[in-house]
N, C-alpha and C. Protein backbone atom coordinates (compact mmCIF):
# COMPACT_ATOMS: atom_id res chain seq x y z
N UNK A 1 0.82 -1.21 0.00
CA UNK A 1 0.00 0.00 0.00
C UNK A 1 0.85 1.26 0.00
N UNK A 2 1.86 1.58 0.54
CA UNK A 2 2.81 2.57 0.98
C UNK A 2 3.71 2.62 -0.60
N UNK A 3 4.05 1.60 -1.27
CA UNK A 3 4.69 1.78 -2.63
C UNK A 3 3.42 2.04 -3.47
N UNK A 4 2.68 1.57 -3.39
CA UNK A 4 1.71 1.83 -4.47
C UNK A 4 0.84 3.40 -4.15
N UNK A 5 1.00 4.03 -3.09
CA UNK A 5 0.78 5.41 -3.00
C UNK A 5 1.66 6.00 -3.57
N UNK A 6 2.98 5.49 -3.19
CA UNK A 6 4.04 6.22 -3.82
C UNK A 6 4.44 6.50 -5.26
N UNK A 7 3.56 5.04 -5.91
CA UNK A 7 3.69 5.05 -7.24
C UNK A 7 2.84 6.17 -8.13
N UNK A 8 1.92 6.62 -7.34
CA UNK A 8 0.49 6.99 -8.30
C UNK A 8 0.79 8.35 -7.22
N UNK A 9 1.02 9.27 -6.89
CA UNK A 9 1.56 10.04 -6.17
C UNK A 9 -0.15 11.35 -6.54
N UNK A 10 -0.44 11.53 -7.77
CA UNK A 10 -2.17 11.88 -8.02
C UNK A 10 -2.67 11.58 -7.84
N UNK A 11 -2.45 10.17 -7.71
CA UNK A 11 -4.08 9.23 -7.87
C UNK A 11 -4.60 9.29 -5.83
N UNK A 12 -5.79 9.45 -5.79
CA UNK A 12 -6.37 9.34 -3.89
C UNK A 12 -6.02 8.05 -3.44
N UNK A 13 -5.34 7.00 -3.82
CA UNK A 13 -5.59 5.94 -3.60
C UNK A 13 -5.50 5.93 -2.11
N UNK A 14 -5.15 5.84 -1.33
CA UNK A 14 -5.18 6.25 0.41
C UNK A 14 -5.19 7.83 0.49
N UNK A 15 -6.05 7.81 1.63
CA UNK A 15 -6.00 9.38 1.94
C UNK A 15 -4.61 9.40 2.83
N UNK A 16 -4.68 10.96 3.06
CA UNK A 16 -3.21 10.90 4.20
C UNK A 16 -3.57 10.40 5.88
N UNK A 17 -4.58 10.29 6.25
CA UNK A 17 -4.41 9.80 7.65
C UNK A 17 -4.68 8.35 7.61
N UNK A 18 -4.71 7.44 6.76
CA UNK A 18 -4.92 6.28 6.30
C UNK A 18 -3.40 5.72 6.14
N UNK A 19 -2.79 6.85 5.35
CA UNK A 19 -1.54 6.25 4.31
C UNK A 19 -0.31 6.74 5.62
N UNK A 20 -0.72 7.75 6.90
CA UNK A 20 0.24 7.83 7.92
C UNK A 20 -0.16 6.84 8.84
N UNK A 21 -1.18 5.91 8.92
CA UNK A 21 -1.50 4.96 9.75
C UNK A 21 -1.09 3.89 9.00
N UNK A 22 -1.14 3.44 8.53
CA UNK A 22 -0.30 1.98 7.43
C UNK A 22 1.52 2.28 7.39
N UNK A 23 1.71 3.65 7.07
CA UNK A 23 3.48 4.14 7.56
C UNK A 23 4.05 3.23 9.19
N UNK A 24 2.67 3.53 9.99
CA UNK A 24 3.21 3.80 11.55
C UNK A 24 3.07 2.19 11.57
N UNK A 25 1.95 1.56 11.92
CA UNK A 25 1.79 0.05 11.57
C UNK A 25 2.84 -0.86 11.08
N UNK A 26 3.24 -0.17 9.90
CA UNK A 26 4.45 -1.36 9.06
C UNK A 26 6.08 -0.97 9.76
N UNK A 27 6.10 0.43 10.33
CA UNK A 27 7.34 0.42 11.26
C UNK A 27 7.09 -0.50 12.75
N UNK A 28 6.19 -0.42 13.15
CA UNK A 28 6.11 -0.77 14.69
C UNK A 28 6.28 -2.31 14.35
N UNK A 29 5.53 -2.70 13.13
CA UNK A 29 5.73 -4.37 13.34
C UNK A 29 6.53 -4.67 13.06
N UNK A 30 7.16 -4.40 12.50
CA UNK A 30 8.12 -4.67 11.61
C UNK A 30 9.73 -4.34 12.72
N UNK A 31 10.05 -3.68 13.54
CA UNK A 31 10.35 -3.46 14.42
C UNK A 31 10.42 -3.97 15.95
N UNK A 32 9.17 -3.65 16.31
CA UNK A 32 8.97 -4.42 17.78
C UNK A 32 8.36 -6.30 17.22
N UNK A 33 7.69 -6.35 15.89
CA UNK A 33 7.46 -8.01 16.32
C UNK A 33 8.03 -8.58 15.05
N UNK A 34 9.23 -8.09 14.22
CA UNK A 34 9.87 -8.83 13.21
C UNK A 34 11.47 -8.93 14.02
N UNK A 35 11.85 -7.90 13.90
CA UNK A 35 13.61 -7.56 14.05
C UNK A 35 13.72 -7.72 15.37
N UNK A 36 13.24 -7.47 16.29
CA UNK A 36 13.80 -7.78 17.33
C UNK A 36 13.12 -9.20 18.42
N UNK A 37 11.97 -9.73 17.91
CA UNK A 37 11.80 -11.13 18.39
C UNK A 37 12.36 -12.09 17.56
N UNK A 38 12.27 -12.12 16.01
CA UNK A 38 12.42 -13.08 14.91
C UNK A 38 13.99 -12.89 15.25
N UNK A 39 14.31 -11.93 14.69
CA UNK A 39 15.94 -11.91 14.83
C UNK A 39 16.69 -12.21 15.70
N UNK A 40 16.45 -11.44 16.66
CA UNK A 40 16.84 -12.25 18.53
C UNK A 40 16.64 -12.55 18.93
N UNK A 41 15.52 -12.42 18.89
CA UNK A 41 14.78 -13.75 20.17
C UNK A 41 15.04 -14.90 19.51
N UNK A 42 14.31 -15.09 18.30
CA UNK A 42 14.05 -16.24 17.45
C UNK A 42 15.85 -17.06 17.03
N UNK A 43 16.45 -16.58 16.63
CA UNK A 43 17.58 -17.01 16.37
C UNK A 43 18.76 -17.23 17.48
N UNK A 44 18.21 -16.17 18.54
CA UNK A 44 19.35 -16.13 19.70
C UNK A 44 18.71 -17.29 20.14
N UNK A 45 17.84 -17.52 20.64
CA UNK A 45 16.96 -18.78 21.16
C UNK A 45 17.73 -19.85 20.85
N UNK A 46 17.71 -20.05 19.68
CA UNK A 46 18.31 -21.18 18.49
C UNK A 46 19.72 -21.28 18.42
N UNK A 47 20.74 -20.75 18.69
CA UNK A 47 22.06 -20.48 18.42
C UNK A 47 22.71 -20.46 19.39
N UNK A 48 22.28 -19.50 20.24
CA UNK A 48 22.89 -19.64 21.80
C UNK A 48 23.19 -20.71 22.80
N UNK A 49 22.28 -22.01 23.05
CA UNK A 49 22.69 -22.90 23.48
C UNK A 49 23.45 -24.10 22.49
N UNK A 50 22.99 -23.49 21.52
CA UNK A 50 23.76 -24.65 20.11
C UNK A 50 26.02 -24.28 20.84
N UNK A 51 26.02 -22.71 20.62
CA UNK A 51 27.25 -21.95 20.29
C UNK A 51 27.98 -22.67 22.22
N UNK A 52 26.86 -22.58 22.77
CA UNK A 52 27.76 -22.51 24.25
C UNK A 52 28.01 -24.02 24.52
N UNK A 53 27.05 -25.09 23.62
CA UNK A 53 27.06 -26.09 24.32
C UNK A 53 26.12 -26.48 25.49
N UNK A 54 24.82 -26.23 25.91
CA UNK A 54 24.28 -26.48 26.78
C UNK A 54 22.87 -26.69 26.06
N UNK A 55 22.32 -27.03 27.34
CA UNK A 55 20.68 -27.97 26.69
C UNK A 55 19.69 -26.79 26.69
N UNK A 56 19.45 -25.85 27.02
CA UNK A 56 18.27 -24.70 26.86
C UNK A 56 19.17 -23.52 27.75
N UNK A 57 18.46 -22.41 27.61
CA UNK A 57 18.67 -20.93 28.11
C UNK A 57 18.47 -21.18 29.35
N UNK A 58 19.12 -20.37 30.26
CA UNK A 58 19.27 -20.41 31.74
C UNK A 58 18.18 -20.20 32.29
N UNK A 59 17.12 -19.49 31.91
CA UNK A 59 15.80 -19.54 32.63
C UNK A 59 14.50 -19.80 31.67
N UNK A 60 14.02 -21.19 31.65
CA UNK A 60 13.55 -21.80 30.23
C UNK A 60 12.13 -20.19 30.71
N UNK A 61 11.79 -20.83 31.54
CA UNK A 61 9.95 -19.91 31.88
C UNK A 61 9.99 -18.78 31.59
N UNK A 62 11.31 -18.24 31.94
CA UNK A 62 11.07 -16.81 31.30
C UNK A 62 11.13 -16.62 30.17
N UNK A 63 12.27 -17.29 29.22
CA UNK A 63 11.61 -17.31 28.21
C UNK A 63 10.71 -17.45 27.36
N UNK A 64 9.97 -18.35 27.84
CA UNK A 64 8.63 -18.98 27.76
C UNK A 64 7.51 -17.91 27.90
N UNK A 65 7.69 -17.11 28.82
CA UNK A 65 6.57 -15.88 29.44
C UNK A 65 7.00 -14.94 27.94
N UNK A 66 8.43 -14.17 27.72
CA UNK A 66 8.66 -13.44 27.03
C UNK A 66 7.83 -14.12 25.44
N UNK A 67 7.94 -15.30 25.31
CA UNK A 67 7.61 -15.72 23.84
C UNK A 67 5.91 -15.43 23.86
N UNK A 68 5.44 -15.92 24.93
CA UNK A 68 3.63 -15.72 25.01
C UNK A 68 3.13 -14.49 25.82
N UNK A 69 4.06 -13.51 25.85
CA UNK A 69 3.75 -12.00 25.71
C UNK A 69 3.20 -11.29 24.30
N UNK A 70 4.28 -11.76 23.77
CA UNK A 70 4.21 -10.87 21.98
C UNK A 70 2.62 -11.52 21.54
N UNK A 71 2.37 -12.74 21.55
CA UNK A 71 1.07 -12.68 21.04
C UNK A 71 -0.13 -11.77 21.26
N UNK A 72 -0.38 -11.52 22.18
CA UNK A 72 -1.30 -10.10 23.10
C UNK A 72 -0.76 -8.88 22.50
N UNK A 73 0.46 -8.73 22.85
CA UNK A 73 1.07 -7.39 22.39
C UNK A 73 0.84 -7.07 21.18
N UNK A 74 0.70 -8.11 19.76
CA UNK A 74 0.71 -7.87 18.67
C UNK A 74 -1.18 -8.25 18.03
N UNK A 75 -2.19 -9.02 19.03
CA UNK A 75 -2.88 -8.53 18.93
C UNK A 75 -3.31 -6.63 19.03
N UNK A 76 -2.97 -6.05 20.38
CA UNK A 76 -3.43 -5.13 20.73
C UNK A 76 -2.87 -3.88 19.13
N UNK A 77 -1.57 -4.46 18.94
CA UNK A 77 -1.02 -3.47 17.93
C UNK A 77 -2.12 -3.33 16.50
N UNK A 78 -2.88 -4.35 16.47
CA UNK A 78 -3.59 -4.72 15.18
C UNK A 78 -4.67 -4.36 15.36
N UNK A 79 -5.55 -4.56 16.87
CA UNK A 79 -6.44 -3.84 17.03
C UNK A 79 -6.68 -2.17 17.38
N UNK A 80 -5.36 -1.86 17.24
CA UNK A 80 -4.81 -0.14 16.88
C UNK A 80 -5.08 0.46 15.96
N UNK A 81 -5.11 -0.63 15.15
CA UNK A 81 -4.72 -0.02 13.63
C UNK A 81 -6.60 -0.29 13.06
N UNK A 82 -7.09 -1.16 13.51
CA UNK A 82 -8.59 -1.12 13.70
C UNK A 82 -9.79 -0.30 13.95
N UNK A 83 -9.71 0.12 15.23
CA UNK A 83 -10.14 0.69 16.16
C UNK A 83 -9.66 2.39 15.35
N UNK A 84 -10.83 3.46 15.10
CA UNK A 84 -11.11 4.97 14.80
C UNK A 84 -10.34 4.67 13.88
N UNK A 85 -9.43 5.65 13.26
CA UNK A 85 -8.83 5.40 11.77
C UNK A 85 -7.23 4.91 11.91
N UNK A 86 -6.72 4.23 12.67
CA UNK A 86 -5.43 3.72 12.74
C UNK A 86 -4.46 4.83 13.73
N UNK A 87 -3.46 4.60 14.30
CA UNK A 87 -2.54 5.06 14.57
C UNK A 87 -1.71 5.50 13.72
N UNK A 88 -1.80 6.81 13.17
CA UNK A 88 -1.12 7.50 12.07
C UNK A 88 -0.01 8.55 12.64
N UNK A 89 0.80 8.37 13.94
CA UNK A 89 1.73 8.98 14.34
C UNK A 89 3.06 8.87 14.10
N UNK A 90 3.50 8.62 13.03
CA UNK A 90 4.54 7.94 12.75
C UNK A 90 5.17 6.80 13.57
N UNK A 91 6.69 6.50 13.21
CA UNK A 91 6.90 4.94 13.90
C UNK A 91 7.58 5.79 15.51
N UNK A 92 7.63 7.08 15.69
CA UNK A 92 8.48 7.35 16.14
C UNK A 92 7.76 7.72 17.92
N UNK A 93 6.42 7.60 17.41
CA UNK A 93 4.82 8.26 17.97
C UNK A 93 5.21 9.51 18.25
N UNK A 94 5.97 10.66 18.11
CA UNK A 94 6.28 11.51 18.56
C UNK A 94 4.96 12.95 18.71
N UNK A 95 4.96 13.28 19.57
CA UNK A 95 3.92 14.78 19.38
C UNK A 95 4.05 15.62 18.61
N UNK A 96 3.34 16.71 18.13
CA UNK A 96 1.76 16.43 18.41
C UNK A 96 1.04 15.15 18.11
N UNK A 97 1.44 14.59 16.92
CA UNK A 97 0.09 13.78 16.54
C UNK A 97 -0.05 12.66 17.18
N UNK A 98 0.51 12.18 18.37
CA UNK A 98 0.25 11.35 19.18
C UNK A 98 -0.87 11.62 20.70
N UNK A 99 -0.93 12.94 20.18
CA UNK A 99 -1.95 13.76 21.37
C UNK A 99 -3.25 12.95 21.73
N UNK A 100 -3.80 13.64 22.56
CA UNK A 100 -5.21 12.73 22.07
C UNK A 100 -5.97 13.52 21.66
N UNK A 101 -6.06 14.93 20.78
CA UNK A 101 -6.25 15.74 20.27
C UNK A 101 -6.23 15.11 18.97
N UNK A 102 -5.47 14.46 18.26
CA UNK A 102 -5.45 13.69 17.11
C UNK A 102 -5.94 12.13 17.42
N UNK A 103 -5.44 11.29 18.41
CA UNK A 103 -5.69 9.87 18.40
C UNK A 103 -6.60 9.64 20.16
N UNK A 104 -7.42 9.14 19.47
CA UNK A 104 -8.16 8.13 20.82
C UNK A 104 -7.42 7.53 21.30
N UNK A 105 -8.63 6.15 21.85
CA UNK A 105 -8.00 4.71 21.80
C UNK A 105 -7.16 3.91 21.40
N UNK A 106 -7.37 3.95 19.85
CA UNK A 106 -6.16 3.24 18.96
C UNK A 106 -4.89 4.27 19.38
N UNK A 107 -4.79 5.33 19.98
CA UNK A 107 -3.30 5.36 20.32
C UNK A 107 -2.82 4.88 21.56
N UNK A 108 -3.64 4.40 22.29
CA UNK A 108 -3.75 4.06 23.70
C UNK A 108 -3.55 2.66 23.54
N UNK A 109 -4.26 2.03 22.90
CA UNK A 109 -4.09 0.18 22.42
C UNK A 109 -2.60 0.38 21.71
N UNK A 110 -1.95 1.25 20.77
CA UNK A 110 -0.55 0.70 20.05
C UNK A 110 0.00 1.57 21.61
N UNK A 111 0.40 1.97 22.69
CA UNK A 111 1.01 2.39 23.71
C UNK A 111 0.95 0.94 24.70
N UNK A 112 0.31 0.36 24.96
CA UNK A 112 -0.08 -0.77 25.70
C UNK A 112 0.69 -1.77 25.13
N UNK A 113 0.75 -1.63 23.68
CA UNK A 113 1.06 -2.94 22.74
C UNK A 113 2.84 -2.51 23.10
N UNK A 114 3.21 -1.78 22.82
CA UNK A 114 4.74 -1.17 22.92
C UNK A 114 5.00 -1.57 24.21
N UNK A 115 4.60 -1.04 25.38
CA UNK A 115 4.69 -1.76 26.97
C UNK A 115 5.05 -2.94 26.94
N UNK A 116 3.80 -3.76 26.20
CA UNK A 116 3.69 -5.30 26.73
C UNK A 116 5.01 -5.98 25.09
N UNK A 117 5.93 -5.12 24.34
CA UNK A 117 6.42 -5.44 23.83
C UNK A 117 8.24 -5.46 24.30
N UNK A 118 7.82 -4.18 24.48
CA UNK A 118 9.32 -3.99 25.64
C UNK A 118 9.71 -4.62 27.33
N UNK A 119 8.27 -5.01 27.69
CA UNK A 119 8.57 -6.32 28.83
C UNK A 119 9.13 -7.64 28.10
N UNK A 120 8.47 -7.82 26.92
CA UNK A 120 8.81 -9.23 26.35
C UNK A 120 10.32 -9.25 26.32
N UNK A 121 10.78 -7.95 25.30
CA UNK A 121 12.02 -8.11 24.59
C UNK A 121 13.53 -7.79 26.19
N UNK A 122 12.73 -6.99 26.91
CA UNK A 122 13.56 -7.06 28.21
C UNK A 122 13.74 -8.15 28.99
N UNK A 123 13.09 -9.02 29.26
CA UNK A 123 12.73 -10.23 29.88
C UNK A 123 13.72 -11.29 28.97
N UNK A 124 13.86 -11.12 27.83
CA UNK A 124 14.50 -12.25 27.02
C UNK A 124 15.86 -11.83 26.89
N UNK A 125 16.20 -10.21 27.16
CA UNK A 125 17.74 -9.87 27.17
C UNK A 125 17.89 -10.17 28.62
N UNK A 126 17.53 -9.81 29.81
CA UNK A 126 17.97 -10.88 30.66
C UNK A 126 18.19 -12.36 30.71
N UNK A 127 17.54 -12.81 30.25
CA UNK A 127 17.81 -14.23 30.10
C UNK A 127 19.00 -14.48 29.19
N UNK A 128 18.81 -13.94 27.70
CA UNK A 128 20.14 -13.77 27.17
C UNK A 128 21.75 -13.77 28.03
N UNK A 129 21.31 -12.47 28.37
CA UNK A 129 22.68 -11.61 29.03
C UNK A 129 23.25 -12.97 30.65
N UNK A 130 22.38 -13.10 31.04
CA UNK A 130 22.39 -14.37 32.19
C UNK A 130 22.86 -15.94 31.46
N UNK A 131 22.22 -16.39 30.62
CA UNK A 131 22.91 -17.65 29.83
C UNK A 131 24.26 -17.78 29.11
N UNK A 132 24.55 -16.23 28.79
CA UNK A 132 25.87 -16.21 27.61
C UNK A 132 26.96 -16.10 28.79
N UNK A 133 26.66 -15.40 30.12
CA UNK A 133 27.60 -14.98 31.29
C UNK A 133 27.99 -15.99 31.91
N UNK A 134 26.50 -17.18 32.15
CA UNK A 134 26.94 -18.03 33.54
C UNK A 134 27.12 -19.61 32.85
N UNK A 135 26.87 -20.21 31.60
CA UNK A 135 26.93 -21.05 31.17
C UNK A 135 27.93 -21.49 29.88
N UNK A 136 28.72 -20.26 29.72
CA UNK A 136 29.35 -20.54 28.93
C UNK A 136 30.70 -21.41 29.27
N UNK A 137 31.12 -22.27 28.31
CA UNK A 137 32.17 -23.78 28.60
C UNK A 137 33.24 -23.53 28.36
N UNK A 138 33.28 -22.21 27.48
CA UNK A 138 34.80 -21.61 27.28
C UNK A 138 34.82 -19.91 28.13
N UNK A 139 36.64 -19.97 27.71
CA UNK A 139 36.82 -18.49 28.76
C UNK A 139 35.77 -17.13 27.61
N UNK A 140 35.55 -16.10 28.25
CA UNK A 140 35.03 -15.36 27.74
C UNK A 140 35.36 -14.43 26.04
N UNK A 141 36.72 -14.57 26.45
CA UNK A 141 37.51 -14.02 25.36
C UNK A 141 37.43 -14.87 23.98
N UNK A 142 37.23 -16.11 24.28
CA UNK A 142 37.34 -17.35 23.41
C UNK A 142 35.75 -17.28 22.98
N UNK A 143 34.84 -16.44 23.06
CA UNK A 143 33.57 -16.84 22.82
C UNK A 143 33.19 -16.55 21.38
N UNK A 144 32.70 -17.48 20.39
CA UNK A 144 31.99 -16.81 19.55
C UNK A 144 31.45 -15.33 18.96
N UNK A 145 31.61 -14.80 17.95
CA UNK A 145 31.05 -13.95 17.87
C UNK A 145 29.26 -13.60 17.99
N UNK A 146 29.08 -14.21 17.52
CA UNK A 146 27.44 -14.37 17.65
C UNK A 146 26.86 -14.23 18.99
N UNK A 147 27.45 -14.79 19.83
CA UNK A 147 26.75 -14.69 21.69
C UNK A 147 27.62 -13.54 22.16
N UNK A 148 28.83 -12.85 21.41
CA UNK A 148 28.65 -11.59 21.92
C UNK A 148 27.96 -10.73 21.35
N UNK A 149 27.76 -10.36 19.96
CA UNK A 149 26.76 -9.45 19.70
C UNK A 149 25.38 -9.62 20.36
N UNK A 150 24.90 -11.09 20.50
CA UNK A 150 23.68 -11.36 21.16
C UNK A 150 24.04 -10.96 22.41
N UNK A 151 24.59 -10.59 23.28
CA UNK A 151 25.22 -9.97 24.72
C UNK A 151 25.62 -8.42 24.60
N UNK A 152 26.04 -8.03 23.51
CA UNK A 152 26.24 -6.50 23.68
C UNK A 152 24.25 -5.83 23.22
N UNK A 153 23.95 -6.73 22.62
CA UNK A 153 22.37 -6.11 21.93
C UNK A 153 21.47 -6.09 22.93
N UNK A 154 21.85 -7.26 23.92
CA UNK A 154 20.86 -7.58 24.78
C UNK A 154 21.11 -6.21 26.04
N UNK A 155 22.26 -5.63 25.80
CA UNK A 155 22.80 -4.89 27.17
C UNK A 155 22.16 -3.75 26.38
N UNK A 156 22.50 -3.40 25.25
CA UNK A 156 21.80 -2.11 24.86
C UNK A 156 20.11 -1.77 24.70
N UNK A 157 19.60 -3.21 24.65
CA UNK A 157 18.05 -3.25 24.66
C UNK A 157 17.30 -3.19 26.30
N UNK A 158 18.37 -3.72 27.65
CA UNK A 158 18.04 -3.46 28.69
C UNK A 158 18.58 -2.30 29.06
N UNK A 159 19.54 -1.32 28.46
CA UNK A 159 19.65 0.05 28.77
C UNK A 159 18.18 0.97 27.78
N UNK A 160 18.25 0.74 27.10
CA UNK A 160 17.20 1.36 26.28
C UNK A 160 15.63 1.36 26.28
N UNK A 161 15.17 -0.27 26.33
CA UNK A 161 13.64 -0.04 26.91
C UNK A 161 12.85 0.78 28.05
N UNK A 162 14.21 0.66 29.12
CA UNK A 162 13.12 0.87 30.39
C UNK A 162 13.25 3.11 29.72
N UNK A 163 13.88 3.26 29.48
CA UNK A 163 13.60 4.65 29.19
C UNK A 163 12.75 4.83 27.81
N UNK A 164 12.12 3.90 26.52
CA UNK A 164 10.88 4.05 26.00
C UNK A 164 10.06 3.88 26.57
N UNK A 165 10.15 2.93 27.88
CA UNK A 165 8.49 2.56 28.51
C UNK A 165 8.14 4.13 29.51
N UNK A 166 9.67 4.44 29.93
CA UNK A 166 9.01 5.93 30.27
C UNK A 166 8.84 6.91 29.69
N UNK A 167 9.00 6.80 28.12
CA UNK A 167 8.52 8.06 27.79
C UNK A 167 6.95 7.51 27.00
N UNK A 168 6.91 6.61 27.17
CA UNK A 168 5.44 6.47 26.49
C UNK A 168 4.44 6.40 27.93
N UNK A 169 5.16 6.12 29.26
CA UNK A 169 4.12 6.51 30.65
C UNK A 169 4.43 7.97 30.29
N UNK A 170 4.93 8.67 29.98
CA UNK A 170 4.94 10.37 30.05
C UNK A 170 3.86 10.35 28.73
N UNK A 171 3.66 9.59 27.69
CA UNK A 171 2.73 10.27 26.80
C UNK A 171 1.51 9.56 27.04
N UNK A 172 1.21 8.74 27.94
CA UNK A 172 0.10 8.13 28.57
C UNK A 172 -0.47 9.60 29.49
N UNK A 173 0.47 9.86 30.07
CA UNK A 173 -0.07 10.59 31.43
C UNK A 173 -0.11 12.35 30.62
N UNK A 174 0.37 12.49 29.61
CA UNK A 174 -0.20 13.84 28.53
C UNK A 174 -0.89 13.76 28.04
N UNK A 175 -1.54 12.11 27.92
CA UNK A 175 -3.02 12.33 27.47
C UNK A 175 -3.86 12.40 28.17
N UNK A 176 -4.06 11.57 28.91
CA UNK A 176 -4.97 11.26 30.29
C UNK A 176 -5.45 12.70 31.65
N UNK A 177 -3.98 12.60 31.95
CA UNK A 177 -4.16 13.61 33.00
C UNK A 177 -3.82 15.10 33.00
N UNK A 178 -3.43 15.71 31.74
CA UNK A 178 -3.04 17.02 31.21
C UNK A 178 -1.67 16.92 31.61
N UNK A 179 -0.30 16.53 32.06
CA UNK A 179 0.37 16.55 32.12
C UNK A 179 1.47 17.70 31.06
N UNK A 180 2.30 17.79 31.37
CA UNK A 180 2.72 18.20 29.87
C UNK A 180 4.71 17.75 29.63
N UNK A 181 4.76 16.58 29.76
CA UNK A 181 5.74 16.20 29.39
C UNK A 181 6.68 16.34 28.32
């Protein structure tokens, strides 16, 4: 839809708060439930105990919790894009148009969905960052490349979430309670 607007650039084929809600949609998924579960989760999952030598990740349940998070989370993202005319705030949600002056609900359901996406992907870089540290069979220096990038990504995704989840409680609480963050 986004190339084929682009193609016909006259033609109405999407209006613009349609064609900025399908923009925001194909970043967020593509993002929070392609590249960073498929890619790391999904492959670190797979590779990591292959690379170290051991029978599963150091804390199977949590991983387990992190994997049957994203399903909810990526409902709620879909029922965003559902719900009044989509979440058309770019991928970045940045203000204004994340106000609730522009978006209801559906910006409130893709804010929830981001939450319950950044618990997942935090929850699984601990586990990461904990399996590559305490189970590995060789000295550290000797490790694979692969379980360190999966160890430096995982350190930059647990420095980094917990400060998106607070700035999206700061754009929760600028909508809700007049705040002005």
């Amino acid at each position: 839809l986004i190339r084929w607007s682009l193609y016909n650039p006259g033609a109405k084929f999407l209006d613009p708060v349609t064609y900025n809600a399908v923009v925001t949609s194909h970043a967020l998924v593509m993002i929070f439930f392609f590249v960073m579960p498929v890619m790391i989760g999904g492959f670190g999952n797979w590779l990591i105990p292959l690379m170290l030598l051991v029978a599963d990740m150091q804390f199977p349940r949590l991983n387990a919790f992190s994997f049957w998070v994203l399903p909810g989370s990526l409902y709620l993202m879909l029922m965003s894009n559902i719900v009044e005319n989509g979440v058309g705030a770019g991928w970045t949600i940045y203000p204004p148009l994340s106000t609730y002056s522009y978006h209801g609900v559906c910006m409130d359901l893709a804010i929830l969905s981001l939450h319950l996406a950044g618990i997942s992907s935090i929850f699984s870089s601990i586990n990461f960052m904990v399996t590559i540290s305490n189970m590995r069979s060789v000295g550290g220096h000797l490790l694979a490349l692969f379980p360190w990038s999966i160890k430096v990504t995982s350190f930059l995704l647990l420095t980094t979430l917990p400060v998106l989840a607070g700035g999206l409680t700061m754009l929760l609480t600028d909508r809700h309670f007049n705040t002005s963050f």
